[in-house]
C-alpha atoms as a PDB file:
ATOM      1  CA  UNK A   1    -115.941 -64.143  33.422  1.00  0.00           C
ATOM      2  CA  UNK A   2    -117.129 -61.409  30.982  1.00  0.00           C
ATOM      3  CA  UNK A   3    -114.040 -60.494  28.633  1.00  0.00           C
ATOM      4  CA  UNK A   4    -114.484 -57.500  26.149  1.00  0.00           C
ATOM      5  CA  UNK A   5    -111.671 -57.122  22.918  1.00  0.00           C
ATOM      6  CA  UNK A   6    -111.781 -53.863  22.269  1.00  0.00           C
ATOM      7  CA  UNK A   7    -110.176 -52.932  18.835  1.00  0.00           C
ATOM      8  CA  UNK A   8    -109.296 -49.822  18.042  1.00  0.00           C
ATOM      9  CA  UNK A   9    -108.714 -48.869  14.143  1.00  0.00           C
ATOM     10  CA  UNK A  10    -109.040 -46.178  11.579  1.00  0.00           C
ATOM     11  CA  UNK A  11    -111.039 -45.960   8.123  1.00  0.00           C
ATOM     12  CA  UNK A  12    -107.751 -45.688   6.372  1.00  0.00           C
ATOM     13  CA  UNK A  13    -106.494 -49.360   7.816  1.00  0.00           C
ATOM     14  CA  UNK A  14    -109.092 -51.218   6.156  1.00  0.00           C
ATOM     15  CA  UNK A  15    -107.956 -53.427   4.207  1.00  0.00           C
ATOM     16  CA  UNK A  16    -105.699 -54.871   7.098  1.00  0.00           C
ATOM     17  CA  UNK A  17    -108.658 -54.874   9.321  1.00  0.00           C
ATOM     18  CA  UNK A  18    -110.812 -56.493   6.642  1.00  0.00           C
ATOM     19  CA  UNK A  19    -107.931 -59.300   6.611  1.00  0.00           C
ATOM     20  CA  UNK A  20    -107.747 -60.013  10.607  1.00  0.00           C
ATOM     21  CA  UNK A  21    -111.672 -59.560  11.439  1.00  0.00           C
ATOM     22  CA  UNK A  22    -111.968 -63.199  11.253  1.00  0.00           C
ATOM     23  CA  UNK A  23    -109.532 -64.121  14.021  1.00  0.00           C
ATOM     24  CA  UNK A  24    -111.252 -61.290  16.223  1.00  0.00           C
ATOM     25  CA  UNK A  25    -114.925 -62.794  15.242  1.00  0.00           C
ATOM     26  CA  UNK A  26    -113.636 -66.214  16.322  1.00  0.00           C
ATOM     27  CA  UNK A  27    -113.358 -64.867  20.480  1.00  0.00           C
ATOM     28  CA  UNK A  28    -117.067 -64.665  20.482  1.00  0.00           C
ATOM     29  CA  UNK A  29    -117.495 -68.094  20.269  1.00  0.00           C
ATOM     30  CA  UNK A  30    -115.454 -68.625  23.589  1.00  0.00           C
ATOM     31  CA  UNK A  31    -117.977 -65.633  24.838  1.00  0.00           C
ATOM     32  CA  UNK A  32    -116.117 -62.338  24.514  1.00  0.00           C
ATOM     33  CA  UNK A  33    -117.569 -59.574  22.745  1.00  0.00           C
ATOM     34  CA  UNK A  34    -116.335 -57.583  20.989  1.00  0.00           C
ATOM     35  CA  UNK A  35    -116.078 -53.363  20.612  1.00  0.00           C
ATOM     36  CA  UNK A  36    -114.561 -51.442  18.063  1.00  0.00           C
ATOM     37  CA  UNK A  37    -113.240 -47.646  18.635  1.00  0.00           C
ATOM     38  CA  UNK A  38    -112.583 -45.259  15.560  1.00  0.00           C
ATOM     39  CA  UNK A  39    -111.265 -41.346  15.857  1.00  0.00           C
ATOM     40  CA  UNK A  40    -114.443 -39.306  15.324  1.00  0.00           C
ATOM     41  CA  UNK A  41    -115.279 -39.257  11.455  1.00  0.00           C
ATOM     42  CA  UNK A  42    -112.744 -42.591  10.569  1.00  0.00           C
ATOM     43  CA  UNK A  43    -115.261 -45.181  11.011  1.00  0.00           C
ATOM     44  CA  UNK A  44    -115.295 -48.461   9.150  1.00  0.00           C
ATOM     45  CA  UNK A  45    -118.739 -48.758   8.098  1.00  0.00           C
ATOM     46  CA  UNK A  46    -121.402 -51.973   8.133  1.00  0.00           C
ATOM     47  CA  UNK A  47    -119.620 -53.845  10.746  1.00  0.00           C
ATOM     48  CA  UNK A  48    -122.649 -55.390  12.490  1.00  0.00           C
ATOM     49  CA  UNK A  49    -120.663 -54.986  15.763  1.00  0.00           C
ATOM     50  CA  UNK A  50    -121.133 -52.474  18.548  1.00  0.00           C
ATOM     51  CA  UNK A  51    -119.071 -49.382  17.875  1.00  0.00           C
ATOM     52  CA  UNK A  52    -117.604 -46.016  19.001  1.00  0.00           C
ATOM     53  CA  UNK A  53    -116.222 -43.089  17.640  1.00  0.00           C
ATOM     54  CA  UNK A  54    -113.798 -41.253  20.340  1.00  0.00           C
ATOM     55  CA  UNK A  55    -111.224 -38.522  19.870  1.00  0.00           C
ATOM     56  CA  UNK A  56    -109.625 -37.613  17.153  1.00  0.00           C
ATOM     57  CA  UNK A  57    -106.694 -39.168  14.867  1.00  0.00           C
ATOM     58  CA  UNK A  58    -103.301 -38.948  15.276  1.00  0.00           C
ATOM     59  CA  UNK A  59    -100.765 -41.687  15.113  1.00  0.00           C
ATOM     60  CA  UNK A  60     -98.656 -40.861  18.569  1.00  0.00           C
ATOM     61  CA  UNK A  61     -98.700 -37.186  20.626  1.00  0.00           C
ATOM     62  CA  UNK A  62    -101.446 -35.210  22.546  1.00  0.00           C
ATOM     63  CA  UNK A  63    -104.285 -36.085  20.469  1.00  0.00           C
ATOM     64  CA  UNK A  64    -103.309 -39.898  20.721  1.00  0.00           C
ATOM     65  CA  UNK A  65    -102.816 -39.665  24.538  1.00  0.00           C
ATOM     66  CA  UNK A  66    -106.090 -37.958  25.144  1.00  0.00           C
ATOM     67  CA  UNK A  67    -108.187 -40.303  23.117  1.00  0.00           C
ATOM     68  CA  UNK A  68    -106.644 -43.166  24.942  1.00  0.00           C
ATOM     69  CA  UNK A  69    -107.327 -41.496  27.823  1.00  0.00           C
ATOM     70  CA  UNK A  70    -111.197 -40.867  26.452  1.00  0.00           C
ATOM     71  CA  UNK A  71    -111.118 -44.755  25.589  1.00  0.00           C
ATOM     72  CA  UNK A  72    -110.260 -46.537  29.391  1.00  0.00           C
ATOM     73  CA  UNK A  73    -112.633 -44.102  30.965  1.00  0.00           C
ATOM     74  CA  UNK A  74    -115.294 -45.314  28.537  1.00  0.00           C
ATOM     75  CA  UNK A  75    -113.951 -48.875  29.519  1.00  0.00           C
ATOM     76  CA  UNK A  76    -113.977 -48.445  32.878  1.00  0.00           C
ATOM     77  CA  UNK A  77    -117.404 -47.211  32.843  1.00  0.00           C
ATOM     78  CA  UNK A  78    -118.608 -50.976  31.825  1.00  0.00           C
ATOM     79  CA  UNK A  79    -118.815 -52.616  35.268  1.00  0.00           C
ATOM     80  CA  UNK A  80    -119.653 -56.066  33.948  1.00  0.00           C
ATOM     81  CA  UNK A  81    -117.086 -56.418  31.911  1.00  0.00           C
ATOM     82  CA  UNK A  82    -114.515 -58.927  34.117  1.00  0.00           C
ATOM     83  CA  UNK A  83    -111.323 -58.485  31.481  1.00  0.00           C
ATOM     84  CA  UNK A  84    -110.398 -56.060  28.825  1.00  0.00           C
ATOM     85  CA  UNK A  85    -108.424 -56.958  26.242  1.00  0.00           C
ATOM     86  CA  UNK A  86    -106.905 -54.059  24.368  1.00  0.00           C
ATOM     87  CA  UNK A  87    -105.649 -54.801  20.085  1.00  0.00           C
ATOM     88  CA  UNK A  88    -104.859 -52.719  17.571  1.00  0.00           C
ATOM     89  CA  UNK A  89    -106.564 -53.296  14.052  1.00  0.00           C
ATOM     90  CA  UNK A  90    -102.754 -55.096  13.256  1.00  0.00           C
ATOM     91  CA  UNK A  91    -103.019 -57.340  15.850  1.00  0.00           C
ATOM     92  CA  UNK A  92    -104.440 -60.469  16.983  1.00  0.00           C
ATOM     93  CA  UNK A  93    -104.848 -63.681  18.937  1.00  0.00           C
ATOM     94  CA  UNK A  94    -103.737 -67.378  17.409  1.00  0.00           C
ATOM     95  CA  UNK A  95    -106.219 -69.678  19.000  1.00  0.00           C
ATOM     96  CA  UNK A  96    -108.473 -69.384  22.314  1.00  0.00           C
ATOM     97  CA  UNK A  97    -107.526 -66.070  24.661  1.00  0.00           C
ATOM     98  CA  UNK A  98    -105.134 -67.020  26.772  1.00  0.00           C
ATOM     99  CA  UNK A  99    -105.389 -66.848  30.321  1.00  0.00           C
ATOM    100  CA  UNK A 100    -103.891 -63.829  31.945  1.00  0.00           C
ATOM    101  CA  UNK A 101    -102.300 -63.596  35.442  1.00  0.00           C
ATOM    102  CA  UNK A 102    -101.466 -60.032  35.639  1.00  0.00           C
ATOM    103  CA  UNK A 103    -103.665 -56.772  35.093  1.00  0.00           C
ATOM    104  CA  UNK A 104    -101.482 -55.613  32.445  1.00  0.00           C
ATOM    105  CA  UNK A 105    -100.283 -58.149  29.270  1.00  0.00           C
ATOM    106  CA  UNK A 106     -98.798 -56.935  26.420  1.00  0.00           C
ATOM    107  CA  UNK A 107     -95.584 -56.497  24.304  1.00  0.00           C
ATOM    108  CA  UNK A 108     -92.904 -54.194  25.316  1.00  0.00           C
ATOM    109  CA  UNK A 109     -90.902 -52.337  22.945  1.00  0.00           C
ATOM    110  CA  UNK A 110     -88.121 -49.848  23.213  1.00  0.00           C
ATOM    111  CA  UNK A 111     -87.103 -46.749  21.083  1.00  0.00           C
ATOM    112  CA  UNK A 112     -84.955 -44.057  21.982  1.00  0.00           C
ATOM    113  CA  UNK A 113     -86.452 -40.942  20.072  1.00  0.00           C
ATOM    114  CA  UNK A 114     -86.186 -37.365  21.243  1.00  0.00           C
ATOM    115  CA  UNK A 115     -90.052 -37.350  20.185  1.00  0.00           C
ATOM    116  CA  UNK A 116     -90.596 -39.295  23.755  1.00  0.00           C
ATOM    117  CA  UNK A 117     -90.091 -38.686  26.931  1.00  0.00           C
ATOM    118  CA  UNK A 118     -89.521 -42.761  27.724  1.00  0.00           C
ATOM    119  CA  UNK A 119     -87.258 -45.352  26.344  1.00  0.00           C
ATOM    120  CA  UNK A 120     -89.765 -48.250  26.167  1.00  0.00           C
ATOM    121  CA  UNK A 121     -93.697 -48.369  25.581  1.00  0.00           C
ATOM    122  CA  UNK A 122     -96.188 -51.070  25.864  1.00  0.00           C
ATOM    123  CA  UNK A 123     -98.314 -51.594  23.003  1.00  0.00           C
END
């Protein structure tokens, strides 16, 4: 089974993903590889590591949706990749991947704000 993390970060996170590239590194020894996706122009330069600037920035609202959007078709594109796993540049994995009986894992969190449509989000 081919598994892909994709990471998606921003030039202006760093420092944070500076701290946690270690635990992300550590997948490919189990055999996943590894892709990280920056907004167009927020790159994080000298990774050594395939990566891809999509969409532009913005934290939550159209932009955001449409360079998700931009992202999964990318993803989807890549036919021998088995599993996709999906972090942000603040999160990671403790220990080996864990094996995953659903199509979609992740945490679920709920906020009622006027700004969205939905009480709860997966992220």
């Amino acid at each position: 089974m081919k598994t892909l993390i994709t990471i998606m970060a921003h030039a202006a996170a760093e420092d944070t993903f500076t701290r946690h590239y270690p635990f992300w590194e550590a997948h490919e020894k189990e055999g996943a590889e590894l892709l990280f996706i920056f907004p167009e122009g927020q790159a994080i330069r000298g990774l050594g590591k395939p990566s891809l600037e999509i969409g532009k920035a913005q934290h939550d609202g159209t932009q955001a949706i449409m360079r998700f959007r931009s992202v999964l078709m990318h993803l989807a594109s890549l036919t021998e990749i088995d599993r996709h796993v999906f972090l942000e540049y603040d999160s990671f994995i403790l220990g080996p991947l864990p094996p995953l009986n659903s199509d979609l894992a992740g945490n679920i969190f709920s906020e009622d704000s006027p700004a969205w449509r939905g009480k709860s989000f997966i992220h």
